[in-house]
PDB file of N, CA and C in Angstrom:
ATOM      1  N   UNK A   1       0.857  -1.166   0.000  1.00  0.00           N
ATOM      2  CA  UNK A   1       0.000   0.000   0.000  1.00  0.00           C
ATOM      3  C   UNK A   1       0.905   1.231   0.000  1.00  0.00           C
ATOM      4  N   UNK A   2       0.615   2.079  -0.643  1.00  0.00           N
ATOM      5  CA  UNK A   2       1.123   3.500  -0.748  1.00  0.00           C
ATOM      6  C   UNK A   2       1.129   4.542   0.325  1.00  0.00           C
ATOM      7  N   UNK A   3       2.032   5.195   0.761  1.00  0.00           N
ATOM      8  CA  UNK A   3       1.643   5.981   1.950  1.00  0.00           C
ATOM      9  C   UNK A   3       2.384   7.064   1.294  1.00  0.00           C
ATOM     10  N   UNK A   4       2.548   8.345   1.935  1.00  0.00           N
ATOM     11  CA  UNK A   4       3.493   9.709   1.609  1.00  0.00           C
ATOM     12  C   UNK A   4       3.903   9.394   3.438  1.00  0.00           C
ATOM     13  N   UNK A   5       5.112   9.905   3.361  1.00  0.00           N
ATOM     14  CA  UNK A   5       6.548   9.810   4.147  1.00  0.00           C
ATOM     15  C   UNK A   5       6.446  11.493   4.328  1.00  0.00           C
ATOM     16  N   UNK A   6       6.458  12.661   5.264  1.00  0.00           N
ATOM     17  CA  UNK A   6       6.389  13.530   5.242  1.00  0.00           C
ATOM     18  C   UNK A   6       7.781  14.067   5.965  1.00  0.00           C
ATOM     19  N   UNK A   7       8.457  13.487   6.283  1.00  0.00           N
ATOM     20  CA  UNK A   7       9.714  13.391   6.888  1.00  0.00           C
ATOM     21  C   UNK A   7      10.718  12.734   5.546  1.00  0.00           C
ATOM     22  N   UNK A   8      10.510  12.485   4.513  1.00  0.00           N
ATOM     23  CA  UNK A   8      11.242  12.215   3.741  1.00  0.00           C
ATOM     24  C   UNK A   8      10.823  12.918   2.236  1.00  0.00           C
ATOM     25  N   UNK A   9       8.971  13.532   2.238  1.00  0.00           N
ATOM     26  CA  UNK A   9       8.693  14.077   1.196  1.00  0.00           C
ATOM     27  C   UNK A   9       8.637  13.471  -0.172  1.00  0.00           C
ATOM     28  N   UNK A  10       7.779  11.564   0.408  1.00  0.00           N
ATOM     29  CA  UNK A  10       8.643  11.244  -0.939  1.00  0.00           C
ATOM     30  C   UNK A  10       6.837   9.826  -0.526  1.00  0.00           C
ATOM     31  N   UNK A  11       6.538   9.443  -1.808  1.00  0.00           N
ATOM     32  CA  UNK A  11       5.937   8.312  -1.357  1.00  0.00           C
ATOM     33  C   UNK A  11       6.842   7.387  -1.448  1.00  0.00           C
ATOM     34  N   UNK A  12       5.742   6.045  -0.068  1.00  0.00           N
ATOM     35  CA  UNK A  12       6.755   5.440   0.528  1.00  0.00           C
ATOM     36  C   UNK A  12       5.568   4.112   0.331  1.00  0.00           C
ATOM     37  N   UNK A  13       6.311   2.663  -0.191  1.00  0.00           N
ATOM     38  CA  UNK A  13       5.733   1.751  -0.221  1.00  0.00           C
ATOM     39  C   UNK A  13       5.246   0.693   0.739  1.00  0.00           C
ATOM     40  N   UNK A  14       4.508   0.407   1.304  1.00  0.00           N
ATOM     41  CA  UNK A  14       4.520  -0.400   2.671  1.00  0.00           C
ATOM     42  C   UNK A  14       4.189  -1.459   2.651  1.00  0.00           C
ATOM     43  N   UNK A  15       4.793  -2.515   3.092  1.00  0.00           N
ATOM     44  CA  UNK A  15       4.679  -4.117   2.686  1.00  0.00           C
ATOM     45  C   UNK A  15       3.343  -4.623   3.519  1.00  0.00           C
ATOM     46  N   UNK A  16       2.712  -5.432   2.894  1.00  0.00           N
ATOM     47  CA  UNK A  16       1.098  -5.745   3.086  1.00  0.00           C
ATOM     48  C   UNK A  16       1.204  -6.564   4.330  1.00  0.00           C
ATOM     49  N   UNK A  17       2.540  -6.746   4.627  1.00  0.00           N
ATOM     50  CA  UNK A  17       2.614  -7.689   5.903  1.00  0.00           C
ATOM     51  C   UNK A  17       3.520  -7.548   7.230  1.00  0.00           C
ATOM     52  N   UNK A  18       3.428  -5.766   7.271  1.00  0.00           N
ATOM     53  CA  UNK A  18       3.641  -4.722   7.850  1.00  0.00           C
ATOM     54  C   UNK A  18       2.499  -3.974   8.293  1.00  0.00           C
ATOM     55  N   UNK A  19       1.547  -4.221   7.974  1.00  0.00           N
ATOM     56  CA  UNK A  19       0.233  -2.820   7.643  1.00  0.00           C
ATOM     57  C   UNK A  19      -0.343  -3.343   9.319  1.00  0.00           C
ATOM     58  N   UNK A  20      -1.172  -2.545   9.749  1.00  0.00           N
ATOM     59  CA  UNK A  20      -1.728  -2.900  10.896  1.00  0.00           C
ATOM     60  C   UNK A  20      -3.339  -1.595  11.150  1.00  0.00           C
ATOM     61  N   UNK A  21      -4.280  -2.240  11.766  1.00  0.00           N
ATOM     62  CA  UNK A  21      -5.242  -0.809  11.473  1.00  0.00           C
ATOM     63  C   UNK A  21      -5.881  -0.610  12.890  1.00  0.00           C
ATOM     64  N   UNK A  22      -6.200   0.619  13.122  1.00  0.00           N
ATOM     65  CA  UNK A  22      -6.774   1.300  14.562  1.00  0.00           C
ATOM     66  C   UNK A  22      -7.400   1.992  14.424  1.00  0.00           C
ATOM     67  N   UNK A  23      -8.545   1.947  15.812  1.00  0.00           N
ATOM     68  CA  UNK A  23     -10.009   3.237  15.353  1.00  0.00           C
ATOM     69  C   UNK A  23      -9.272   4.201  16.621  1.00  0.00           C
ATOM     70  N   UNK A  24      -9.369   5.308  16.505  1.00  0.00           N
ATOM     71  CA  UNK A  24      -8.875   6.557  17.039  1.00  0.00           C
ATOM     72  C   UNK A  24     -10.864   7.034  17.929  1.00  0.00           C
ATOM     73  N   UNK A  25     -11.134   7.493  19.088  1.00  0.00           N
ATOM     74  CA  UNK A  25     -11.843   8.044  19.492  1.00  0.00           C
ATOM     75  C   UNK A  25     -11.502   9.422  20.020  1.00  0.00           C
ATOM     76  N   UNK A  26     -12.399  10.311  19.370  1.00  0.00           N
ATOM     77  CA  UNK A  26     -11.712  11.967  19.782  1.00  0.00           C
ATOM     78  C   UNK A  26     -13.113  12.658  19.610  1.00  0.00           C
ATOM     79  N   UNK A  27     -13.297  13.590  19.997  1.00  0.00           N
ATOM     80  CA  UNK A  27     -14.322  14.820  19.988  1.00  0.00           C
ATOM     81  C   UNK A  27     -15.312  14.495  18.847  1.00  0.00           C
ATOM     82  N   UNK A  28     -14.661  14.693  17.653  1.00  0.00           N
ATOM     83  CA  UNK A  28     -15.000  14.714  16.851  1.00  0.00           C
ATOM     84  C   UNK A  28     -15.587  13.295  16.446  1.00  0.00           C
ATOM     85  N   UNK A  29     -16.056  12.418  16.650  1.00  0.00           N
ATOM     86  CA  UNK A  29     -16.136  10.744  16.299  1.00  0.00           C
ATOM     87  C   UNK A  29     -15.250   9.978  16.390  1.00  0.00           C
ATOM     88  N   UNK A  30     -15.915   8.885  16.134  1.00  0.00           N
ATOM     89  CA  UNK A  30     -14.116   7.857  15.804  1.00  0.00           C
ATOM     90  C   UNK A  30     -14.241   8.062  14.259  1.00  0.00           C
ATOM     91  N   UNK A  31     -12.096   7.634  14.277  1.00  0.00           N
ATOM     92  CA  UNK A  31     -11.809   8.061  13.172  1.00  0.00           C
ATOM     93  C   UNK A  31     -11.200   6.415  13.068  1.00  0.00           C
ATOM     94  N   UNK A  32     -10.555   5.792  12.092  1.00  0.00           N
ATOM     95  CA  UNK A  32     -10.198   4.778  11.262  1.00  0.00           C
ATOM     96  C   UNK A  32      -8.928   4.806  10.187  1.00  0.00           C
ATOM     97  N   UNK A  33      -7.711   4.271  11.176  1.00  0.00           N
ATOM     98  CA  UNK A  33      -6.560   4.434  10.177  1.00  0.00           C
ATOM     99  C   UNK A  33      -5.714   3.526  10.152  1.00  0.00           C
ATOM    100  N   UNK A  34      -5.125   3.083   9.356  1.00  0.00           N
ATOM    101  CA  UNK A  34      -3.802   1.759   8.935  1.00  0.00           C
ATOM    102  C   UNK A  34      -2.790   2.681   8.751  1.00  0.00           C
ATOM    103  N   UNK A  35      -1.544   1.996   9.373  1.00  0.00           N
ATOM    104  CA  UNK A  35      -0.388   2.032   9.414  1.00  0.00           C
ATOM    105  C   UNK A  35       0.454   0.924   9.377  1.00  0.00           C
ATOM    106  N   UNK A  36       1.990   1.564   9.241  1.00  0.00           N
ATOM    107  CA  UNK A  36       3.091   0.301   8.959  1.00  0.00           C
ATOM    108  C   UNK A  36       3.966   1.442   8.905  1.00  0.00           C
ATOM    109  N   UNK A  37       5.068   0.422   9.012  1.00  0.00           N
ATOM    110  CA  UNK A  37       6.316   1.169   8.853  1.00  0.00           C
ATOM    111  C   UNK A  37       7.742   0.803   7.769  1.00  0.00           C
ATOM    112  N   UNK A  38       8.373   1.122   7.035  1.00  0.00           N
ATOM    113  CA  UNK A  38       9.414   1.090   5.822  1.00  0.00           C
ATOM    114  C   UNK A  38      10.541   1.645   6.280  1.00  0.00           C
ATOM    115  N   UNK A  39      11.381   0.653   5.397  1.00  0.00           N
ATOM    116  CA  UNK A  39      12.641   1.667   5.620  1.00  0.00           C
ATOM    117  C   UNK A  39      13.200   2.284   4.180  1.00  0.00           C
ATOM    118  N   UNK A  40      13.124   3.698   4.554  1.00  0.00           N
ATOM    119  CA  UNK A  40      13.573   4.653   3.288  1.00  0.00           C
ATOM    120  C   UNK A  40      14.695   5.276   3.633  1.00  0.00           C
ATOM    121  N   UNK A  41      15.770   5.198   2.721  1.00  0.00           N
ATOM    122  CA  UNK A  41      17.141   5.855   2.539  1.00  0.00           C
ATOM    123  C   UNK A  41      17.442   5.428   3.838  1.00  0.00           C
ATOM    124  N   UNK A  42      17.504   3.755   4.527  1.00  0.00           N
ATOM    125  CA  UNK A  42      18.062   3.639   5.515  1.00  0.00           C
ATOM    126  C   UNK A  42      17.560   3.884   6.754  1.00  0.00           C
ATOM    127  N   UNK A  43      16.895   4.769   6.495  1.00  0.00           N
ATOM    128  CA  UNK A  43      15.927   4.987   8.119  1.00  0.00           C
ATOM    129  C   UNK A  43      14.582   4.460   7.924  1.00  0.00           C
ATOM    130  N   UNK A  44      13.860   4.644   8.928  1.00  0.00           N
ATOM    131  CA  UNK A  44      12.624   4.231   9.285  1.00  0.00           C
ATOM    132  C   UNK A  44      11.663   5.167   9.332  1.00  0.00           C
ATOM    133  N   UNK A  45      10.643   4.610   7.925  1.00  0.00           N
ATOM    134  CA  UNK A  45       9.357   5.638   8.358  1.00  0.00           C
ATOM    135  C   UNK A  45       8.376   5.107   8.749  1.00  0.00           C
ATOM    136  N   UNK A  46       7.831   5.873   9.722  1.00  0.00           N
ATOM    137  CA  UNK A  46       6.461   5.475  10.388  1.00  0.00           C
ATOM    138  C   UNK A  46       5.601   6.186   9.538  1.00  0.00           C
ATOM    139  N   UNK A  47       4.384   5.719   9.069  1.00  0.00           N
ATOM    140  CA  UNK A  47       3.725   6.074   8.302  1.00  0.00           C
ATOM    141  C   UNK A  47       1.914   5.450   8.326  1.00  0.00           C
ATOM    142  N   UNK A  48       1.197   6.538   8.027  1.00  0.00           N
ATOM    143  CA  UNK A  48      -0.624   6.171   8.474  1.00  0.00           C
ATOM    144  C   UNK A  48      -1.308   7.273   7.692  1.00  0.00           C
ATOM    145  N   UNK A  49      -2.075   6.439   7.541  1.00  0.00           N
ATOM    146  CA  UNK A  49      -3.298   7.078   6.744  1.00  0.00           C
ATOM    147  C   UNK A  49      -4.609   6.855   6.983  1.00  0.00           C
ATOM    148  N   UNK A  50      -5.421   7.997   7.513  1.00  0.00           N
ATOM    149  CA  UNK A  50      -7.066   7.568   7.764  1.00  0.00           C
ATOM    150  C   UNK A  50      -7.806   7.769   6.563  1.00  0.00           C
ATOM    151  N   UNK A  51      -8.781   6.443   6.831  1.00  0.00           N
ATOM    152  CA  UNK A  51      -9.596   5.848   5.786  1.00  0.00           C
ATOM    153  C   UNK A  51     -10.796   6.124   6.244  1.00  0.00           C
ATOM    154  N   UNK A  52     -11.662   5.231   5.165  1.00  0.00           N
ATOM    155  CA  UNK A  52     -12.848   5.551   5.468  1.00  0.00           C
ATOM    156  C   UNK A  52     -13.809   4.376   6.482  1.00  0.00           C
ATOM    157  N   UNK A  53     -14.875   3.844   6.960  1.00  0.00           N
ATOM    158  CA  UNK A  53     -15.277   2.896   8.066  1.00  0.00           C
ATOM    159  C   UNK A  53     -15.205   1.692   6.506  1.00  0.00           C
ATOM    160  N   UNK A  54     -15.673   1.889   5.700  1.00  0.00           N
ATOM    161  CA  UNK A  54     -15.730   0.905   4.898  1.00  0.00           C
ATOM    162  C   UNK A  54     -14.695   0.187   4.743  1.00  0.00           C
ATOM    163  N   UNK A  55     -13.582   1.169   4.463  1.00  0.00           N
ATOM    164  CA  UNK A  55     -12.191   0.938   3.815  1.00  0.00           C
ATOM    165  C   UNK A  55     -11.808  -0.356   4.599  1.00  0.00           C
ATOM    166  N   UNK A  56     -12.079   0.304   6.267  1.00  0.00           N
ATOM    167  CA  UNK A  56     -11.307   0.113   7.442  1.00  0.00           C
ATOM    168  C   UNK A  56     -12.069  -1.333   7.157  1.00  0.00           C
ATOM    169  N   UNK A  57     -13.049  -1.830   7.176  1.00  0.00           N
ATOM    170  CA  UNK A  57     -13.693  -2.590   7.496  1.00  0.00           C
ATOM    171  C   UNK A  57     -13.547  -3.932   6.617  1.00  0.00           C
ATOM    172  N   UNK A  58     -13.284  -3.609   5.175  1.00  0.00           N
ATOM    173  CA  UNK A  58     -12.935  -4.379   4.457  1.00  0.00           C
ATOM    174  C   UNK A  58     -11.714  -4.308   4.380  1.00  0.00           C
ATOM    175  N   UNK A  59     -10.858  -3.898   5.126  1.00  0.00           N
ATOM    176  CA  UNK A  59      -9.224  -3.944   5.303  1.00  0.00           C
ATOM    177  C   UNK A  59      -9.144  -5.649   6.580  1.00  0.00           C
ATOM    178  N   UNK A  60      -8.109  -6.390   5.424  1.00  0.00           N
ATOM    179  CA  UNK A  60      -7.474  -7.595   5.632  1.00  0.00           C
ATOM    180  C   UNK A  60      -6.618  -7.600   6.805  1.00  0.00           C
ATOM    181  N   UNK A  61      -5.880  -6.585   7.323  1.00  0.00           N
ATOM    182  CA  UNK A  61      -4.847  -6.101   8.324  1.00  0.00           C
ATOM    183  C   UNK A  61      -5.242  -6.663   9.730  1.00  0.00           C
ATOM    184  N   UNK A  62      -4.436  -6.738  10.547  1.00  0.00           N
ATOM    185  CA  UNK A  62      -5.276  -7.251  12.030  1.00  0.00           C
ATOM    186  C   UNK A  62      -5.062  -5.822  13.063  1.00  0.00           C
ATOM    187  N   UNK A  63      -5.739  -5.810  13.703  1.00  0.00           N
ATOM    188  CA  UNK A  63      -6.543  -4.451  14.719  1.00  0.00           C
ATOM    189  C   UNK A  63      -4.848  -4.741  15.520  1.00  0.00           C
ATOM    190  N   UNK A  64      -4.610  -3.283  16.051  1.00  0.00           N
ATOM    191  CA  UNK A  64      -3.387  -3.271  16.405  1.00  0.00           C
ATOM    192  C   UNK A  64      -3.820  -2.788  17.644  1.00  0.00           C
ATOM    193  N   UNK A  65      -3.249  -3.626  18.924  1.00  0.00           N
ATOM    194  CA  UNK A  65      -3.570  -3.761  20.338  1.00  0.00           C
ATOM    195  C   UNK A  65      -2.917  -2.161  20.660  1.00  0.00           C
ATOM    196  N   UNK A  66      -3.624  -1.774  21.979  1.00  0.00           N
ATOM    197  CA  UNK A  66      -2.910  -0.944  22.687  1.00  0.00           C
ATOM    198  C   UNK A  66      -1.585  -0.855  23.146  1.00  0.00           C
TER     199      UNK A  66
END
């Protein structure tokens, strides 16, 4: 899956068996996002993107514990 790296300014590819997904609760609703992490130019990016409940829902990834 594709992510943008904002610390490197660059998209960043993330291996499907890396990915992991979490619902966020805040003011505003819950929100719904997958993450993973790559290594670009040697370092490590942490990297996430919020989706949509569907996305989230039909996302293969396993729920990432506290």
């Amino acid at each position: 899956m594709e992510f943008y790296s904002f610390r490197h300014r660059n998209r960043v590819d993330v291996s499907e068996s890396n990915l992991k997904k979490r619902t966020y609760d805040g003011n505003g609703g819950k929100r719904y996002a997958i993450f993973g992490a790559a290594v670009v130019d040697g370092l490590e990016a942490k990297v996430s993107k919020f989706v949509s409940k569907d996305t989230y829902d039909k996302s293969p990834y396993p729920e990432a514990t506290a």
